[in-house]
PDB file of N, CA and C in Angstrom:
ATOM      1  N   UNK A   1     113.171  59.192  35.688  1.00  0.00           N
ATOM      2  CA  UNK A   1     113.415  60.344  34.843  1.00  0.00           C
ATOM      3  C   UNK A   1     113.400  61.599  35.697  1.00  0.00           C
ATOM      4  N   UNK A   2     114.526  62.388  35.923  1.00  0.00           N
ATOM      5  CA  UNK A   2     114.663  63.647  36.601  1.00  0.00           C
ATOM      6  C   UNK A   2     114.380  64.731  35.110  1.00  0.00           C
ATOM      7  N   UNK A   3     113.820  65.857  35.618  1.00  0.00           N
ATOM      8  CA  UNK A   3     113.253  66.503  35.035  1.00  0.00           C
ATOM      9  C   UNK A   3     114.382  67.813  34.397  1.00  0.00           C
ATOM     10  N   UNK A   4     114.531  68.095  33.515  1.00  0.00           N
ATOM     11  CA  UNK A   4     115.718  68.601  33.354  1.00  0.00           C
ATOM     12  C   UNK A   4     115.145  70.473  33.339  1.00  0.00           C
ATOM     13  N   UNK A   5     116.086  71.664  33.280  1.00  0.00           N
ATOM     14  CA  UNK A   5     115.513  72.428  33.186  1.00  0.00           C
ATOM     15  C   UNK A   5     114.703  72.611  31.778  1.00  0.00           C
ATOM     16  N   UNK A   6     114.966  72.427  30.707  1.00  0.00           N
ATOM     17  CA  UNK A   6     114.314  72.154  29.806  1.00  0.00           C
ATOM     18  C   UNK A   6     112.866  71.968  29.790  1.00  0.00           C
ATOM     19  N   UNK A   7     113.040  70.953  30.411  1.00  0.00           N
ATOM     20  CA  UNK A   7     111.618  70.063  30.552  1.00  0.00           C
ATOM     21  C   UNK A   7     110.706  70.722  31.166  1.00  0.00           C
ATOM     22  N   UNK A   8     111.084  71.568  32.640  1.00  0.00           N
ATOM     23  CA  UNK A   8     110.238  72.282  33.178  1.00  0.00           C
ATOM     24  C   UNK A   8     109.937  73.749  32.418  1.00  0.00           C
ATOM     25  N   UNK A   9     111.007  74.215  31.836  1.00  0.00           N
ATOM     26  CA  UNK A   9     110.565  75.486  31.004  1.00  0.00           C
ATOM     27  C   UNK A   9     109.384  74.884  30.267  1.00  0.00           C
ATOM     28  N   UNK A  10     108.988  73.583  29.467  1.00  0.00           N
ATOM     29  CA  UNK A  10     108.551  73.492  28.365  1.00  0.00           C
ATOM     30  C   UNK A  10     107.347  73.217  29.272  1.00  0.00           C
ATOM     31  N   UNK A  11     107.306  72.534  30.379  1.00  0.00           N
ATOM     32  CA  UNK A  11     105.910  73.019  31.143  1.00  0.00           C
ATOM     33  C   UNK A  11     105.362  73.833  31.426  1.00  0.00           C
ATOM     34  N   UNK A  12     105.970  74.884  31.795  1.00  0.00           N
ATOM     35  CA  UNK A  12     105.301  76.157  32.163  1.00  0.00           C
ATOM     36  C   UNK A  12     105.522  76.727  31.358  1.00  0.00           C
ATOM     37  N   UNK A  13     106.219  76.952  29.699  1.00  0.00           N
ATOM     38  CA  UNK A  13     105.396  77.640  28.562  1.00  0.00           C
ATOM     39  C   UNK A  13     104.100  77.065  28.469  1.00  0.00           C
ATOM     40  N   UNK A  14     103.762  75.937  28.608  1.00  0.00           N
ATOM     41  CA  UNK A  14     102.083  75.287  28.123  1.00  0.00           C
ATOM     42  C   UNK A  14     101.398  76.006  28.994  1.00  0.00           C
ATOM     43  N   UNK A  15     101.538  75.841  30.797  1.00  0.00           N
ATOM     44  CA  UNK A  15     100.901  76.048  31.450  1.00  0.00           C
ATOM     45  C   UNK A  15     100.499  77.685  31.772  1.00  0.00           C
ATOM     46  N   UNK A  16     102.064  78.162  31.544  1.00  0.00           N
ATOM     47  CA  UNK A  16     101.745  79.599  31.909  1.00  0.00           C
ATOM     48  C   UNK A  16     100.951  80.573  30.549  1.00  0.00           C
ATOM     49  N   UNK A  17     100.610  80.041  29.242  1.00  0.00           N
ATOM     50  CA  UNK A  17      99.921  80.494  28.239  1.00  0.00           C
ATOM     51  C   UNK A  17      98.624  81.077  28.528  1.00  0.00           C
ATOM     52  N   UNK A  18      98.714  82.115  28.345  1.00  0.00           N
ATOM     53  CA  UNK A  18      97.047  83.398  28.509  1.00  0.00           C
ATOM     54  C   UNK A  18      96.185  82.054  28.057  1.00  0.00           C
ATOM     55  N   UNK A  19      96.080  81.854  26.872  1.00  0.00           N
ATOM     56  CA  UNK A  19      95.136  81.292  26.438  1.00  0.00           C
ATOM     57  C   UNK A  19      94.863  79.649  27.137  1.00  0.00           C
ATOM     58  N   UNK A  20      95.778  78.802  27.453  1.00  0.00           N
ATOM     59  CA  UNK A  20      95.941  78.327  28.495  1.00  0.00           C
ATOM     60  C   UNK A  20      94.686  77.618  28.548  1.00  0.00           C
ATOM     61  N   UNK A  21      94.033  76.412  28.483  1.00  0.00           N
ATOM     62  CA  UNK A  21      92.611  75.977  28.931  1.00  0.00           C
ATOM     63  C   UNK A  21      92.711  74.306  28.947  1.00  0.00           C
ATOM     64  N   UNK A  22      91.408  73.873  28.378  1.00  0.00           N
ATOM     65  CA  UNK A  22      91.316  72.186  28.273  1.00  0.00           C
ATOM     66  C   UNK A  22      92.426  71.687  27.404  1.00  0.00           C
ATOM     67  N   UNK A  23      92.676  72.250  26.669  1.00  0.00           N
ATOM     68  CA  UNK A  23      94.133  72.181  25.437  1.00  0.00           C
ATOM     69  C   UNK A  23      95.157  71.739  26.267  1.00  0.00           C
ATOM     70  N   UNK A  24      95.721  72.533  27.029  1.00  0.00           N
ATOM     71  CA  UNK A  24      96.619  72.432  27.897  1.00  0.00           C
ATOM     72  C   UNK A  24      97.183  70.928  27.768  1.00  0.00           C
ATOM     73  N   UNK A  25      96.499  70.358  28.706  1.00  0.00           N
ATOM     74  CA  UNK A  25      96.705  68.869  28.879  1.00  0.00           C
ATOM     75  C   UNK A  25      97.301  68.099  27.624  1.00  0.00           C
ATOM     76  N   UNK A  26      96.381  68.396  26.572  1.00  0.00           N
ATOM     77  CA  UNK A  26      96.898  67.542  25.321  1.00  0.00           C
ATOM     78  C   UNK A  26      97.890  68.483  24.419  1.00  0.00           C
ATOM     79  N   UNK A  27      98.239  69.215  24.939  1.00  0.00           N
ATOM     80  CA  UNK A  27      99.758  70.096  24.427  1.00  0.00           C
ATOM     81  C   UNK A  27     100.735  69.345  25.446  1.00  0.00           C
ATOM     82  N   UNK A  28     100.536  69.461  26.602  1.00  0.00           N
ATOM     83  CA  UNK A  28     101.611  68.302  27.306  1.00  0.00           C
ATOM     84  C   UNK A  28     101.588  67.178  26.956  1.00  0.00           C
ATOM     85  N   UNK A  29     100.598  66.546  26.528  1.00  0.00           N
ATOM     86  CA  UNK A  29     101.058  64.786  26.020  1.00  0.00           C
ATOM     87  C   UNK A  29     101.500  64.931  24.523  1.00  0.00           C
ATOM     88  N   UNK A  30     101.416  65.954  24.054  1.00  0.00           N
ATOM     89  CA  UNK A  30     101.877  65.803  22.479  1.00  0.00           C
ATOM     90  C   UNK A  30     103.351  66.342  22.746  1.00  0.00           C
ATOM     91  N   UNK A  31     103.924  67.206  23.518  1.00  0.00           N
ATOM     92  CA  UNK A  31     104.805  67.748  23.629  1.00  0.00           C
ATOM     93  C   UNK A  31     106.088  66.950  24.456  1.00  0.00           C
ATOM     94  N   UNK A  32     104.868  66.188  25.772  1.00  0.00           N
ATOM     95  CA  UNK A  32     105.928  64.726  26.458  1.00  0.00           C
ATOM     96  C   UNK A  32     105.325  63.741  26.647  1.00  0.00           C
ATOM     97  N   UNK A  33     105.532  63.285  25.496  1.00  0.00           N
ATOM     98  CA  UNK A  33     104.644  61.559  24.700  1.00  0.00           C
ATOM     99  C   UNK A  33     105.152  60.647  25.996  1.00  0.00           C
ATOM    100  N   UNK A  34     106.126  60.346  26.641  1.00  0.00           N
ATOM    101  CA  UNK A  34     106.685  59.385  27.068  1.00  0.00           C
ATOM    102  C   UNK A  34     106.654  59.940  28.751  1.00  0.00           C
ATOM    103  N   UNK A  35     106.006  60.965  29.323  1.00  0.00           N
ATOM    104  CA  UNK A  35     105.594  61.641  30.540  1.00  0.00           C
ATOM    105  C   UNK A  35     104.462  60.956  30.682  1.00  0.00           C
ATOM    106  N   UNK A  36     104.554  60.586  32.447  1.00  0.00           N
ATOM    107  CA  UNK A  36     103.324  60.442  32.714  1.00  0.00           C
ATOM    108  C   UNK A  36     102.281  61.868  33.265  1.00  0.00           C
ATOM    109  N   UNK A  37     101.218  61.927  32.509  1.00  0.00           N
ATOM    110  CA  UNK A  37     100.668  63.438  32.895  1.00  0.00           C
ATOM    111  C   UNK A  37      99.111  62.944  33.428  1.00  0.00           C
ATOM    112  N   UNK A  38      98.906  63.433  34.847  1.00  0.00           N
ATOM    113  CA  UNK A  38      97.250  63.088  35.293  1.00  0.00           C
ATOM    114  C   UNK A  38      96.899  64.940  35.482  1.00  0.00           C
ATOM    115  N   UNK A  39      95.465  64.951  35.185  1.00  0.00           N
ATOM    116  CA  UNK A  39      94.084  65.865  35.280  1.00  0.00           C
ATOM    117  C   UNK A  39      93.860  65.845  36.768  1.00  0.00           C
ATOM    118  N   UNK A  40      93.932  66.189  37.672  1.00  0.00           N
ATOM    119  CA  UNK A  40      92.822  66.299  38.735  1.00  0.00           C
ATOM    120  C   UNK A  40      91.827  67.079  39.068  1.00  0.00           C
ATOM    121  N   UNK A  41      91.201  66.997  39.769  1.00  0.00           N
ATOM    122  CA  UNK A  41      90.155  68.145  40.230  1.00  0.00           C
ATOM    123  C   UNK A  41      90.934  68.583  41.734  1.00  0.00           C
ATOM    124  N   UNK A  42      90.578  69.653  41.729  1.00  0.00           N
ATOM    125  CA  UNK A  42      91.342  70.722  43.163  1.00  0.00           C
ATOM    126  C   UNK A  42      91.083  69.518  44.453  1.00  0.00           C
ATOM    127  N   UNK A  43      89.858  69.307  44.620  1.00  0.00           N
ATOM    128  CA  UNK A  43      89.745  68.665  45.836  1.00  0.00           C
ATOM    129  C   UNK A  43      90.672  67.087  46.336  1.00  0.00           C
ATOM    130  N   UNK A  44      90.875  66.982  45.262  1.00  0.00           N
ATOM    131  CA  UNK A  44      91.825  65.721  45.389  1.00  0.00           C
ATOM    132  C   UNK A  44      93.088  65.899  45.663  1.00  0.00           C
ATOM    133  N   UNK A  45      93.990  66.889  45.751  1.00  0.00           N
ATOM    134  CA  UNK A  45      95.082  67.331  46.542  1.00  0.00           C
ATOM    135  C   UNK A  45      95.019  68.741  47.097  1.00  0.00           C
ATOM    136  N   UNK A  46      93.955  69.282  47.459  1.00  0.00           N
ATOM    137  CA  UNK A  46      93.653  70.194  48.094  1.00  0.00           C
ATOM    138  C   UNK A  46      94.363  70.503  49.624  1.00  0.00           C
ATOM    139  N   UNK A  47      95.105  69.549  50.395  1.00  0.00           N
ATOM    140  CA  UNK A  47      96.114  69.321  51.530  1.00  0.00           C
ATOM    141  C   UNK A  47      97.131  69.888  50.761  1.00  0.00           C
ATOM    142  N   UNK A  48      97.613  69.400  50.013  1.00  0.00           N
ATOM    143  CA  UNK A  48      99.354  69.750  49.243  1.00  0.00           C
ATOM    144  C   UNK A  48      99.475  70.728  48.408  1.00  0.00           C
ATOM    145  N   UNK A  49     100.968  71.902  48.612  1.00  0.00           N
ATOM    146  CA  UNK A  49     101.266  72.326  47.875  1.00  0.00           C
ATOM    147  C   UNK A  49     101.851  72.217  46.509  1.00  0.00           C
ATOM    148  N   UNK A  50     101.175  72.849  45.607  1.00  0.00           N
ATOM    149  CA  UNK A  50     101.806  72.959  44.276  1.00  0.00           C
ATOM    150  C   UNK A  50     103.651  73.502  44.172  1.00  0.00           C
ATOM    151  N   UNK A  51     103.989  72.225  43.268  1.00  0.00           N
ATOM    152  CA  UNK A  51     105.311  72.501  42.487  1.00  0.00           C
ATOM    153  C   UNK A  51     105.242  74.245  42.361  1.00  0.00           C
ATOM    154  N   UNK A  52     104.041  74.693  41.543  1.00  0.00           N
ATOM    155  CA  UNK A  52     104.310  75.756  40.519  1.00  0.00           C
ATOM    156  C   UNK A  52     102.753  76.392  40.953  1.00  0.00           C
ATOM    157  N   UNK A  53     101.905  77.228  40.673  1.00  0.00           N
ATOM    158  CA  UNK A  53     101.039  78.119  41.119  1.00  0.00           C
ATOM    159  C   UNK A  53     101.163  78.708  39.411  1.00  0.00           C
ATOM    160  N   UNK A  54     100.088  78.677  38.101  1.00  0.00           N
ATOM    161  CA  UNK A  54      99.619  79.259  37.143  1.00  0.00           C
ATOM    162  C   UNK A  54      98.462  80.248  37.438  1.00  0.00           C
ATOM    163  N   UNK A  55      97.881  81.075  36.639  1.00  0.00           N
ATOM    164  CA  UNK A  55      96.720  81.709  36.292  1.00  0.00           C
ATOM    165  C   UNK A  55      95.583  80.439  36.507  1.00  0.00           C
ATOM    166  N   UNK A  56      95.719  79.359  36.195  1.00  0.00           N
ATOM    167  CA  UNK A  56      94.795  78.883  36.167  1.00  0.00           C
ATOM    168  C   UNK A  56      94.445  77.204  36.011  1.00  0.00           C
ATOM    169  N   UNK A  57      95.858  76.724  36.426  1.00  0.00           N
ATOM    170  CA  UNK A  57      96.707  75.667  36.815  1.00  0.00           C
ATOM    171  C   UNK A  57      97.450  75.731  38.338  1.00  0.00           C
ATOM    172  N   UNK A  58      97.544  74.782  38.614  1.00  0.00           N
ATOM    173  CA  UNK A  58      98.712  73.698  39.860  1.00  0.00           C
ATOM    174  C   UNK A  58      99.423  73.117  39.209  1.00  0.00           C
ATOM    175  N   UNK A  59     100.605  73.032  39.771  1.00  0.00           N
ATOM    176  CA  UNK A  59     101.479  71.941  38.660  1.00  0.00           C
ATOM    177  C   UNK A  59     102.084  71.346  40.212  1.00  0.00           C
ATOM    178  N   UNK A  60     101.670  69.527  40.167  1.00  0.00           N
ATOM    179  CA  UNK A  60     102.106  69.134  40.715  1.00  0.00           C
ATOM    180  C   UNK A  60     103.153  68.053  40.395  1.00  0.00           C
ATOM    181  N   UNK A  61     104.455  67.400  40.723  1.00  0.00           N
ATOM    182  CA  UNK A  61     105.269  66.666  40.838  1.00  0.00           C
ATOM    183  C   UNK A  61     105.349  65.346  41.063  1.00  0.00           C
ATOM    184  N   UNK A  62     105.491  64.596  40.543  1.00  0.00           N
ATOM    185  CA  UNK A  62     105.268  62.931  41.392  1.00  0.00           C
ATOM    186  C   UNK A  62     106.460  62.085  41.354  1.00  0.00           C
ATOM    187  N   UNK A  63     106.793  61.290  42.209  1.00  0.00           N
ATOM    188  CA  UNK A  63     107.727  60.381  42.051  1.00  0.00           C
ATOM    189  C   UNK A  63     106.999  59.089  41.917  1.00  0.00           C
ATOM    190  N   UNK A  64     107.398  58.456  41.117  1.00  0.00           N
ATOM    191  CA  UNK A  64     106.669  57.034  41.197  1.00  0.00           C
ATOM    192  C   UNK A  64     107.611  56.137  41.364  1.00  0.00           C
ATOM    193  N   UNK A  65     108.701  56.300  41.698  1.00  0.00           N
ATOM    194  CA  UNK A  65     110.191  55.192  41.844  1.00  0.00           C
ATOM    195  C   UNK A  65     109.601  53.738  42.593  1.00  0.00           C
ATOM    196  N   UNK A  66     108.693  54.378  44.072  1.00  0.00           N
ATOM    197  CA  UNK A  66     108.321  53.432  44.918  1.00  0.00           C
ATOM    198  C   UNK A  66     107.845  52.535  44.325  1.00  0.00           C
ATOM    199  N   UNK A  67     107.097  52.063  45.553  1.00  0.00           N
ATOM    200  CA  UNK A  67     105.804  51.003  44.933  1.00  0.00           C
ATOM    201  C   UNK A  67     104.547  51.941  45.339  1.00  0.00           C
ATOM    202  N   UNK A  68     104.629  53.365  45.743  1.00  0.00           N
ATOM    203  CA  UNK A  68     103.408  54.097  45.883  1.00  0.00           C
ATOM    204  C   UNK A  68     103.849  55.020  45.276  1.00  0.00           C
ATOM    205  N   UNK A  69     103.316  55.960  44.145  1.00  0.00           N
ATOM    206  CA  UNK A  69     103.450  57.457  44.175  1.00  0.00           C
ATOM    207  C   UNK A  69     103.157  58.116  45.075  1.00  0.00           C
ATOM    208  N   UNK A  70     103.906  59.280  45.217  1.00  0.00           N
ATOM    209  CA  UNK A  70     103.608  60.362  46.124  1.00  0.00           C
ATOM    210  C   UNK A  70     104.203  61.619  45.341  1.00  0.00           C
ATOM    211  N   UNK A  71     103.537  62.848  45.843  1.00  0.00           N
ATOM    212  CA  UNK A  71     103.848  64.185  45.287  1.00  0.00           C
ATOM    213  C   UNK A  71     104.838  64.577  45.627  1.00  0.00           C
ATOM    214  N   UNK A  72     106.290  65.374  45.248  1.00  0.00           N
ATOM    215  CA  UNK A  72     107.735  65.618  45.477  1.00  0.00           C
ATOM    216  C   UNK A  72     107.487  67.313  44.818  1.00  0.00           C
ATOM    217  N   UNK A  73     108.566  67.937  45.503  1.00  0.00           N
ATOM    218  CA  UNK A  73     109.109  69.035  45.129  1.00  0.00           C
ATOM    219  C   UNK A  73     110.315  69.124  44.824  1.00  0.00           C
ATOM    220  N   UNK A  74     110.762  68.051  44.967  1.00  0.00           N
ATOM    221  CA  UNK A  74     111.798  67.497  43.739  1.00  0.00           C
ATOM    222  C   UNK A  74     111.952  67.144  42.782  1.00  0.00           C
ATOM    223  N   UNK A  75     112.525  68.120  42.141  1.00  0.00           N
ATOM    224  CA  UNK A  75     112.465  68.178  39.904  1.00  0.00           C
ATOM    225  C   UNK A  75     113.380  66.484  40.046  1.00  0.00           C
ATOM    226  N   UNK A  76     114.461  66.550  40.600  1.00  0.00           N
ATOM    227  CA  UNK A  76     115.252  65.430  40.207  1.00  0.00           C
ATOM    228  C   UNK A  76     114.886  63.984  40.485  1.00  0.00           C
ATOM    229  N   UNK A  77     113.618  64.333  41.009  1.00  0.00           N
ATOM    230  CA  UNK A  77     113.011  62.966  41.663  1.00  0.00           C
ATOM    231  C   UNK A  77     112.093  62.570  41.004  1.00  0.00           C
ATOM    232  N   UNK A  78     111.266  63.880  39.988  1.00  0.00           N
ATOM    233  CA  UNK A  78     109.916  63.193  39.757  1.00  0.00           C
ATOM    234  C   UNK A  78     109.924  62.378  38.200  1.00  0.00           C
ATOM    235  N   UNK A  79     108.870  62.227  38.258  1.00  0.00           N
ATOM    236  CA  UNK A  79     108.246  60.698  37.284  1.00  0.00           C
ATOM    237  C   UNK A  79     107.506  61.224  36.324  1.00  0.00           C
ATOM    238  N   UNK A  80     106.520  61.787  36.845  1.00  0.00           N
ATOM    239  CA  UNK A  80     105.825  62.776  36.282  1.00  0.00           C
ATOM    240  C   UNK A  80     104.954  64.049  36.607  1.00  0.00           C
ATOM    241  N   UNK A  81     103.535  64.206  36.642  1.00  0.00           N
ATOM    242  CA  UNK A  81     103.250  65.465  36.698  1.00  0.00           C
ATOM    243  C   UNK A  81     101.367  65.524  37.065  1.00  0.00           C
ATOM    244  N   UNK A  82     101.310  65.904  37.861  1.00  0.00           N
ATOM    245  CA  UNK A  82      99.752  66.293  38.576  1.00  0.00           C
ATOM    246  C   UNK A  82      99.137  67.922  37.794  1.00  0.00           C
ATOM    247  N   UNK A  83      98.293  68.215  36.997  1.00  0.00           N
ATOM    248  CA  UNK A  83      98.050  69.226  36.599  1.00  0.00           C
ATOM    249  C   UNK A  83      96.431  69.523  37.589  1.00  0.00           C
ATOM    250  N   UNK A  84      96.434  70.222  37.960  1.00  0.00           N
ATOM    251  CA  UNK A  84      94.999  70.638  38.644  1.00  0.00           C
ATOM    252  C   UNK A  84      94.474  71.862  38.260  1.00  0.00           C
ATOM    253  N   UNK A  85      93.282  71.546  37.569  1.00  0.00           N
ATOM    254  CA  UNK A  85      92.736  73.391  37.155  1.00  0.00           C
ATOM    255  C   UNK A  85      92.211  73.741  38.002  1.00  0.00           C
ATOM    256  N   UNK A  86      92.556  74.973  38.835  1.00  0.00           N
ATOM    257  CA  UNK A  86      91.818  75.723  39.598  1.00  0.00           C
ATOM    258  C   UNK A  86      90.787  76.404  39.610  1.00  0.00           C
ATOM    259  N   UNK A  87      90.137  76.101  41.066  1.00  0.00           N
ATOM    260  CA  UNK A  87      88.793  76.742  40.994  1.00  0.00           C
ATOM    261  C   UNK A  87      88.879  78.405  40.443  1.00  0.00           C
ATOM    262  N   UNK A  88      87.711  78.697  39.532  1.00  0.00           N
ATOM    263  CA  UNK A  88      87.189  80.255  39.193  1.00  0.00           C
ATOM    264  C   UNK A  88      86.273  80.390  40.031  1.00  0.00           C
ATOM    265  N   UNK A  89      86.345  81.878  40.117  1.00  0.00           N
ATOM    266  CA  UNK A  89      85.183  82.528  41.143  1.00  0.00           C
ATOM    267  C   UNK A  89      83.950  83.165  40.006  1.00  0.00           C
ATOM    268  N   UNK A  90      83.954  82.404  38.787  1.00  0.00           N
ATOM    269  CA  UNK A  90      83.505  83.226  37.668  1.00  0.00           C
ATOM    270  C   UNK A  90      81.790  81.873  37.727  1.00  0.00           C
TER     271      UNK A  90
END
């Protein structure tokens, strides 16, 4: 599944939302039932750049075509989607 522009607008309306929080996540699975969507914590791709840079999100990319996923910055490649909430200094 290549990601259409659509698809990515409808991500980053969720992601880029002020209000924006734990919701998040389950506004993307209600919104792309049939997406694969993972949670991480920062330190677990803390090497790699983010697809996208939010207020308070990473939006990362995945291809899973292989027999390994790996993270892509290619919309037309990916599978699904790495969300990482970023560290607060709060």
């Amino acid at each position: 599944m290549a990601f259409s522009a659509e698809d990515l607008a409808g991500i980053d309306a969720v992601l880029s939302a002020a209000e924006a929080g734990a919701e998040a996540i389950a506004a993307l699975r209600a919104r792309f039932p049939g997406l694969s969507i993972t949670l991480c914590d920062p330190s677990d791709v803390d090497t790699e750049d983010p697809f996208k840079e939010y207020e308070r999100f990473d939006l990362h990319l995945v291809n899973g075509a292989g027999h390994c996923w790996q993270l892509t910055s290619e919309s037309n490649a990916a599978t699904g989607i790495v969300v990482v909430k970023r560290k607060t200094s709060d």
